[in-house]
PDB file of N, CA and C in Angstrom:
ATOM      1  N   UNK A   1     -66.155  40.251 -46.874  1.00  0.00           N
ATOM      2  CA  UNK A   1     -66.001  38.882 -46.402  1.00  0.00           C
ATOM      3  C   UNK A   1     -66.977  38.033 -47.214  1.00  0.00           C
ATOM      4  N   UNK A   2     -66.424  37.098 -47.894  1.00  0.00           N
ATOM      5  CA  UNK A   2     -66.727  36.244 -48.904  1.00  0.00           C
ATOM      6  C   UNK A   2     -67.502  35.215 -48.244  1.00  0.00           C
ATOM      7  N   UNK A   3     -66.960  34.549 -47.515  1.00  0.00           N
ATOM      8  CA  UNK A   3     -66.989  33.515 -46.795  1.00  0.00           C
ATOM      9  C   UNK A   3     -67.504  33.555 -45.418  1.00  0.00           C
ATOM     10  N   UNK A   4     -68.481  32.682 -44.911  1.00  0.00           N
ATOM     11  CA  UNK A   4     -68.121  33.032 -43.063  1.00  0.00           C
ATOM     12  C   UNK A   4     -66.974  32.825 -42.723  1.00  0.00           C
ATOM     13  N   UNK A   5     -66.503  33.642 -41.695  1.00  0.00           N
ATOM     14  CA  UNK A   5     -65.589  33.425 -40.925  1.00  0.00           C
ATOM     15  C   UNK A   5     -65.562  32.285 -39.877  1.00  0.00           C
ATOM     16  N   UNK A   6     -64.087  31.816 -39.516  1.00  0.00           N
ATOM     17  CA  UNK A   6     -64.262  30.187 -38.604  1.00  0.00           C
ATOM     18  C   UNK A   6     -64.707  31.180 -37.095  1.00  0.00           C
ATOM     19  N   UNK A   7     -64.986  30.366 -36.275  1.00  0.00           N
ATOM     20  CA  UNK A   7     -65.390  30.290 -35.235  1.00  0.00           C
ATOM     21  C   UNK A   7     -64.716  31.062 -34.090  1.00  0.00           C
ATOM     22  N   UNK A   8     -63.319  30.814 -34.531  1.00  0.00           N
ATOM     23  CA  UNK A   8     -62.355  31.620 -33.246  1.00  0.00           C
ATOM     24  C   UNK A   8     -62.536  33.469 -33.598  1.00  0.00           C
ATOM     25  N   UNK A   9     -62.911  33.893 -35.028  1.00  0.00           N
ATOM     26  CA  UNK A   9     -63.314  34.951 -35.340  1.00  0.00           C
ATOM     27  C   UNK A   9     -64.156  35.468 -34.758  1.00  0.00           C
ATOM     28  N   UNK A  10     -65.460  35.070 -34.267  1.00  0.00           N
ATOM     29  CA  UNK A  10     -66.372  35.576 -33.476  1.00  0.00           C
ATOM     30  C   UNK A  10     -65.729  35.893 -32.086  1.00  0.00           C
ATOM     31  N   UNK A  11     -65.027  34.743 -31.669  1.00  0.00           N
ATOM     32  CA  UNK A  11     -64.417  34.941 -30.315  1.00  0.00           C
ATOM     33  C   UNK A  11     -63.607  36.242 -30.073  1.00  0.00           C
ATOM     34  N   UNK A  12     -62.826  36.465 -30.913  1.00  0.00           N
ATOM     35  CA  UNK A  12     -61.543  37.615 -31.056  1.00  0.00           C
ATOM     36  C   UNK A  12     -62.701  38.736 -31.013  1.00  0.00           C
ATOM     37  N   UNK A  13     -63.807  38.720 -31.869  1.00  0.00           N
ATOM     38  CA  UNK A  13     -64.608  39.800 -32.091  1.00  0.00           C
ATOM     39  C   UNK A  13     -65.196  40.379 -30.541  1.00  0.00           C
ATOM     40  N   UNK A  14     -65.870  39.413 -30.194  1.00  0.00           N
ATOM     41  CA  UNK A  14     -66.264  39.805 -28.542  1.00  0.00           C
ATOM     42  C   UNK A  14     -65.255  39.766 -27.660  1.00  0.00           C
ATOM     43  N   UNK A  15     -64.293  39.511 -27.486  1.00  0.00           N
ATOM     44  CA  UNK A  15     -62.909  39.960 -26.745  1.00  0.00           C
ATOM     45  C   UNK A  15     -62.455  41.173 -27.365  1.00  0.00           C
ATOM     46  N   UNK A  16     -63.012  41.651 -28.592  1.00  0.00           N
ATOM     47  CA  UNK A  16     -62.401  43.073 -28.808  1.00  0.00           C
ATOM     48  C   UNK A  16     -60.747  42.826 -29.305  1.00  0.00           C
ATOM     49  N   UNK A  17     -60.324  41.799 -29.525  1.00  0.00           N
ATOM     50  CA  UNK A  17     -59.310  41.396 -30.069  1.00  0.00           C
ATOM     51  C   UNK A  17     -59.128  40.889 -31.607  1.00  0.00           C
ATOM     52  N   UNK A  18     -60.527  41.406 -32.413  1.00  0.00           N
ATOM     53  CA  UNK A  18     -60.272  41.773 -33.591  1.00  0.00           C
ATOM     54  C   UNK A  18     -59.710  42.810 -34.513  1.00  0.00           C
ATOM     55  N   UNK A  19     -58.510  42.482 -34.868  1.00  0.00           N
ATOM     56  CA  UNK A  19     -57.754  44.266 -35.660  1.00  0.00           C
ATOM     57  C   UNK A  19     -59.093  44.604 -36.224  1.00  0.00           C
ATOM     58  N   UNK A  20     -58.487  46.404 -36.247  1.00  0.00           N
ATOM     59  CA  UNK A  20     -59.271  47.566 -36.681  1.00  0.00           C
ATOM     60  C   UNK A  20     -59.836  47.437 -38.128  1.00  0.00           C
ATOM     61  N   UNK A  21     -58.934  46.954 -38.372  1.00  0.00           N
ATOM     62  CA  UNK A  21     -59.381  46.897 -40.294  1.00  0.00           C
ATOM     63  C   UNK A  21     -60.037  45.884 -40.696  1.00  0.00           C
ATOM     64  N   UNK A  22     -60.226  45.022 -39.661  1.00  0.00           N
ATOM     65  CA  UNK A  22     -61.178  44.060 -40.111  1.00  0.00           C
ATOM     66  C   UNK A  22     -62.591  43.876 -39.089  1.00  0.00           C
ATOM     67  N   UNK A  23     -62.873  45.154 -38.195  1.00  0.00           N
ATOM     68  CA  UNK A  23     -64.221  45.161 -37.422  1.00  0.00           C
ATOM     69  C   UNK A  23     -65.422  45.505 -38.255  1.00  0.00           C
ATOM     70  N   UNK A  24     -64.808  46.253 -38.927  1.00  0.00           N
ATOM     71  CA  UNK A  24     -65.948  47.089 -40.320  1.00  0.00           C
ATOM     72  C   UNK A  24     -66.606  45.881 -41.169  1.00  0.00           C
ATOM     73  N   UNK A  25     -65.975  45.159 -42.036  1.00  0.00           N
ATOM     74  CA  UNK A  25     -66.137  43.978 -42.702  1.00  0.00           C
ATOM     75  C   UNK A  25     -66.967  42.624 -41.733  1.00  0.00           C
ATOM     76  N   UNK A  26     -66.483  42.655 -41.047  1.00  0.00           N
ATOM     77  CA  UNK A  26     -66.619  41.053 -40.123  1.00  0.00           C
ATOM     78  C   UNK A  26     -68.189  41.857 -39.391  1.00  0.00           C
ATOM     79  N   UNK A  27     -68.319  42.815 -39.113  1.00  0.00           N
ATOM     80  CA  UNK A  27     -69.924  43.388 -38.886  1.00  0.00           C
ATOM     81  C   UNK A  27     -70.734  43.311 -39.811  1.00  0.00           C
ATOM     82  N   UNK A  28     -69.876  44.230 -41.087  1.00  0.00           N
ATOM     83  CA  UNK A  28     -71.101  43.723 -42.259  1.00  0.00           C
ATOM     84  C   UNK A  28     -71.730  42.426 -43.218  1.00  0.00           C
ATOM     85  N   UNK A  29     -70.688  41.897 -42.577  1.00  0.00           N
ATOM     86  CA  UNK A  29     -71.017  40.406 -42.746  1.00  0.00           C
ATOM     87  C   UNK A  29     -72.080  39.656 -41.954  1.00  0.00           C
ATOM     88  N   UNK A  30     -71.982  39.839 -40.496  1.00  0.00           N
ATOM     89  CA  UNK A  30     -72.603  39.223 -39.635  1.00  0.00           C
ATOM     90  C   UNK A  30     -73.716  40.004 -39.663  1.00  0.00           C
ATOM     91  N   UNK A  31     -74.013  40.861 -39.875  1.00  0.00           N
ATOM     92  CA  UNK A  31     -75.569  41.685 -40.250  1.00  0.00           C
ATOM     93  C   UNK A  31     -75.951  41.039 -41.365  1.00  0.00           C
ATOM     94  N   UNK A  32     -75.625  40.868 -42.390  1.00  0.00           N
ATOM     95  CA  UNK A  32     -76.435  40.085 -43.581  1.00  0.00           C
ATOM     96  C   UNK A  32     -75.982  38.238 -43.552  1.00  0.00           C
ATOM     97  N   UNK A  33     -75.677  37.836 -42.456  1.00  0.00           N
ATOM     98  CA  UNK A  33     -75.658  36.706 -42.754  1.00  0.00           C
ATOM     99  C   UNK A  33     -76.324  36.101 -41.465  1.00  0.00           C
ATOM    100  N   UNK A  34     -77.555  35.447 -42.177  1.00  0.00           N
ATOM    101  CA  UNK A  34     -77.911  34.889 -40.307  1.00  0.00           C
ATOM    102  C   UNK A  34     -77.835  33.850 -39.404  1.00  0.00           C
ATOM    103  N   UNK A  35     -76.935  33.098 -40.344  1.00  0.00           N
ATOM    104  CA  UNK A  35     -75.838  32.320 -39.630  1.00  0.00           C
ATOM    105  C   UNK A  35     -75.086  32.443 -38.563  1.00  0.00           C
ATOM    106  N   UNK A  36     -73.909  33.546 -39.347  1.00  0.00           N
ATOM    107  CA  UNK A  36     -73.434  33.552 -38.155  1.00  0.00           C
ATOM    108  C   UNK A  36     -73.945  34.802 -37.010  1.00  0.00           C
ATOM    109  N   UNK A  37     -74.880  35.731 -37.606  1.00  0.00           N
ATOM    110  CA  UNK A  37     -75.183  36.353 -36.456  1.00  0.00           C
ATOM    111  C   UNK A  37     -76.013  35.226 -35.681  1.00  0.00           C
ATOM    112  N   UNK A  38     -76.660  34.370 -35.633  1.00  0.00           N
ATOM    113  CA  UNK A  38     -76.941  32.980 -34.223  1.00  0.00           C
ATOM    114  C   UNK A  38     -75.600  32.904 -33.466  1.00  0.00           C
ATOM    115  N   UNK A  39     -74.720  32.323 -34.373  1.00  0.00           N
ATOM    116  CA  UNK A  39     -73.910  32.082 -33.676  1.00  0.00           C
ATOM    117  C   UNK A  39     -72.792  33.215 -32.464  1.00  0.00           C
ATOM    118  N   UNK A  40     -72.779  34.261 -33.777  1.00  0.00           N
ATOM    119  CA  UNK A  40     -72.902  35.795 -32.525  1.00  0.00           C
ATOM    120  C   UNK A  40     -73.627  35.662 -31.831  1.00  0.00           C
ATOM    121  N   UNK A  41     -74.465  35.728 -31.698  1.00  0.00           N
ATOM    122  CA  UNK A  41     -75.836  35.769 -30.597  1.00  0.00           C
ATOM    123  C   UNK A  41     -75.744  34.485 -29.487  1.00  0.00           C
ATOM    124  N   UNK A  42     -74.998  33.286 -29.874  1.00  0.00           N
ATOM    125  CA  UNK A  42     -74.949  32.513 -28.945  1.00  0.00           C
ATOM    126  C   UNK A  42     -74.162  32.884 -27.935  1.00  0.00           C
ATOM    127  N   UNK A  43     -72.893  32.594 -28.761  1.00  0.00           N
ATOM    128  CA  UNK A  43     -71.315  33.292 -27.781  1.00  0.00           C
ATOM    129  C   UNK A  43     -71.555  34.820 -26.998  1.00  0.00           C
ATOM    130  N   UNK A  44     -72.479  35.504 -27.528  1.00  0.00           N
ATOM    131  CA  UNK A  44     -72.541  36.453 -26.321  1.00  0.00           C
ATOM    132  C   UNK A  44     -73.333  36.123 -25.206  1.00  0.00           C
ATOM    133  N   UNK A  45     -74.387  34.963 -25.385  1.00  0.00           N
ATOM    134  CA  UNK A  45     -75.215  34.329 -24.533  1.00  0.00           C
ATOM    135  C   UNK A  45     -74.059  33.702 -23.850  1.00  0.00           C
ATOM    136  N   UNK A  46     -73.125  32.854 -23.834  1.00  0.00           N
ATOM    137  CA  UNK A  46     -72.969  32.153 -23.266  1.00  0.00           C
ATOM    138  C   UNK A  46     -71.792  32.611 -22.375  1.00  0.00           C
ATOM    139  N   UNK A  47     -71.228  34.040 -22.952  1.00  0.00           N
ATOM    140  CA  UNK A  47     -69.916  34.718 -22.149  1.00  0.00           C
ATOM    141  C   UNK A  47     -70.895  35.538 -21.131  1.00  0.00           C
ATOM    142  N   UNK A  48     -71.906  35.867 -21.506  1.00  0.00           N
ATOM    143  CA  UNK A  48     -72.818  36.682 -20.372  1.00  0.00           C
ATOM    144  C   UNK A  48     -73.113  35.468 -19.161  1.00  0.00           C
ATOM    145  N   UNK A  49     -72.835  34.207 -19.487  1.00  0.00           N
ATOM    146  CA  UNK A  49     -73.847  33.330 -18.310  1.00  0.00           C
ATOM    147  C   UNK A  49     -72.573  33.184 -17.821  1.00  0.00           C
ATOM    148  N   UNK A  50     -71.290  32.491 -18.266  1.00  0.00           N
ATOM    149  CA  UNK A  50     -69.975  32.929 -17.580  1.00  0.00           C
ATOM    150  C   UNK A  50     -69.439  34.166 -16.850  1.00  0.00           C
ATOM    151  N   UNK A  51     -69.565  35.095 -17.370  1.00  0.00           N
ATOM    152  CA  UNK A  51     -69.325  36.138 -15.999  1.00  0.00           C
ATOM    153  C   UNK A  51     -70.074  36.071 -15.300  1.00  0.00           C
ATOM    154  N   UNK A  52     -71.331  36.109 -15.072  1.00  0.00           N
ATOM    155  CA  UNK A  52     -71.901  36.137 -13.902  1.00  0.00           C
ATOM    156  C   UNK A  52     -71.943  34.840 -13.102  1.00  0.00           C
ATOM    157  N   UNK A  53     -71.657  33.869 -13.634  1.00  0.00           N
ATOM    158  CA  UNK A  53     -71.180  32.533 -12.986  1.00  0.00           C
ATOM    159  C   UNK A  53     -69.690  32.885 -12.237  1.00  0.00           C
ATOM    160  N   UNK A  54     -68.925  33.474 -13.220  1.00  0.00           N
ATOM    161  CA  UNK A  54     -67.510  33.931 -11.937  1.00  0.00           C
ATOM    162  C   UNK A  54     -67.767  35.044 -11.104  1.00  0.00           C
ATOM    163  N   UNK A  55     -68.317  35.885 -11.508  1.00  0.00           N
ATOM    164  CA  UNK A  55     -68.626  36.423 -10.143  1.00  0.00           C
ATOM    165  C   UNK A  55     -68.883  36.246  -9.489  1.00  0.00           C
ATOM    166  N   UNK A  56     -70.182  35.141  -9.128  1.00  0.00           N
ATOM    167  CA  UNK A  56     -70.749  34.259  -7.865  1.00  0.00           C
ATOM    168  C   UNK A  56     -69.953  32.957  -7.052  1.00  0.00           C
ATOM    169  N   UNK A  57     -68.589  32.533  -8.212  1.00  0.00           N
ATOM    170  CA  UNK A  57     -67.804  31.499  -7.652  1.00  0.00           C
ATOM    171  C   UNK A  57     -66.703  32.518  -7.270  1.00  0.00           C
ATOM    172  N   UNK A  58     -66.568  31.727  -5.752  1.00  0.00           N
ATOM    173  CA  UNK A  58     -65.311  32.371  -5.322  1.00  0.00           C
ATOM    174  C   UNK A  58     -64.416  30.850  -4.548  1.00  0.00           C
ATOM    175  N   UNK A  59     -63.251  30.864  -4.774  1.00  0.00           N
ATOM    176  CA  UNK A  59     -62.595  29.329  -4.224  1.00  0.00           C
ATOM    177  C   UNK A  59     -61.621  29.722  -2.586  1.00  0.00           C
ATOM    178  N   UNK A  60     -61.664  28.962  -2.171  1.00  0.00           N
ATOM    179  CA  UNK A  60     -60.647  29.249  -1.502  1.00  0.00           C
ATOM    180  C   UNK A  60     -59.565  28.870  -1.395  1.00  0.00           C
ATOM    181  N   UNK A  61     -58.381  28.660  -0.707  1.00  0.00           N
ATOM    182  CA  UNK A  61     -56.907  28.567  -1.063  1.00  0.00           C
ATOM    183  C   UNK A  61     -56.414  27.451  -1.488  1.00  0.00           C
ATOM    184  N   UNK A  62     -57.394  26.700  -0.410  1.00  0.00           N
ATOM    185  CA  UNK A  62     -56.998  25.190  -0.803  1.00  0.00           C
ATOM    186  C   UNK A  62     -57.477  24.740  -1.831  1.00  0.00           C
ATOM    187  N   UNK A  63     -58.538  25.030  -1.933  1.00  0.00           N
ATOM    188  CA  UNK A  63     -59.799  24.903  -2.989  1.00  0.00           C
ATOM    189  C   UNK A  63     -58.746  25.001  -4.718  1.00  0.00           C
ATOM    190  N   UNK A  64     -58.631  26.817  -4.281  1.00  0.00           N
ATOM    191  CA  UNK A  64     -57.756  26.303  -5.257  1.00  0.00           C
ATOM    192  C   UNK A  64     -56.568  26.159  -5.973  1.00  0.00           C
ATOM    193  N   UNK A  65     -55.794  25.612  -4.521  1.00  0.00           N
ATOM    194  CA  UNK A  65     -54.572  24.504  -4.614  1.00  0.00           C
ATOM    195  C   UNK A  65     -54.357  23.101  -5.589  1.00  0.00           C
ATOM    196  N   UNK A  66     -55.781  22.525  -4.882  1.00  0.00           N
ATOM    197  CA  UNK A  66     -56.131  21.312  -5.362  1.00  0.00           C
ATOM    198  C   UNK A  66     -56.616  21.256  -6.677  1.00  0.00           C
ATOM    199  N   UNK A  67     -57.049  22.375  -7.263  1.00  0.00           N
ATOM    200  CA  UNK A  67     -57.108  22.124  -8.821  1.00  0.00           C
ATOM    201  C   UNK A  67     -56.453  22.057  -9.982  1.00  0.00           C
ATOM    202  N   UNK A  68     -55.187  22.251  -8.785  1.00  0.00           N
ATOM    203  CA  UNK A  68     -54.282  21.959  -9.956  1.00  0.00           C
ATOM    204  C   UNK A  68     -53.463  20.944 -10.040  1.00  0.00           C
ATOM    205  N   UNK A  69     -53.786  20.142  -8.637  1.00  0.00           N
ATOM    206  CA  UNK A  69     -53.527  18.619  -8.785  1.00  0.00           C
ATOM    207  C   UNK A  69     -53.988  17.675  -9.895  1.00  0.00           C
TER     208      UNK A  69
END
């Protein structure tokens, strides 16, 4: 990988929804580049403060009925 990769790349990466043939590459990239490993490092910060934020929200029916008004 020549280039950084855009942004939705990291995403696919921590969803594990990056193909196989490109986990090898897109790691050794983000190890020597410390760019985007921050930005790795953010997005896992910030999917870690989201789950545990949904785990602690729970709605109820109406609750959430109305959000989709």
């Amino acid at each position: 990988m020549s280039m950084c990769p855009k942004k939705d790349i990291h995403s696919l990466y921590l969803d594990d929804e990056l193909p196989s043939e490109y986990k090898a590459e897109y790691e050794s990239h983000v190890k020597n580049c410390p760019k985007c490993a921050k930005e790795l490092k953010v997005l896992e910060s910030l999917r870690s403060l989201m789950q545990a934020n949904d785990s602690a929200t729970e709605l109820s029916p109406s609750e959430l009925n109305s959000s989709f008004d």
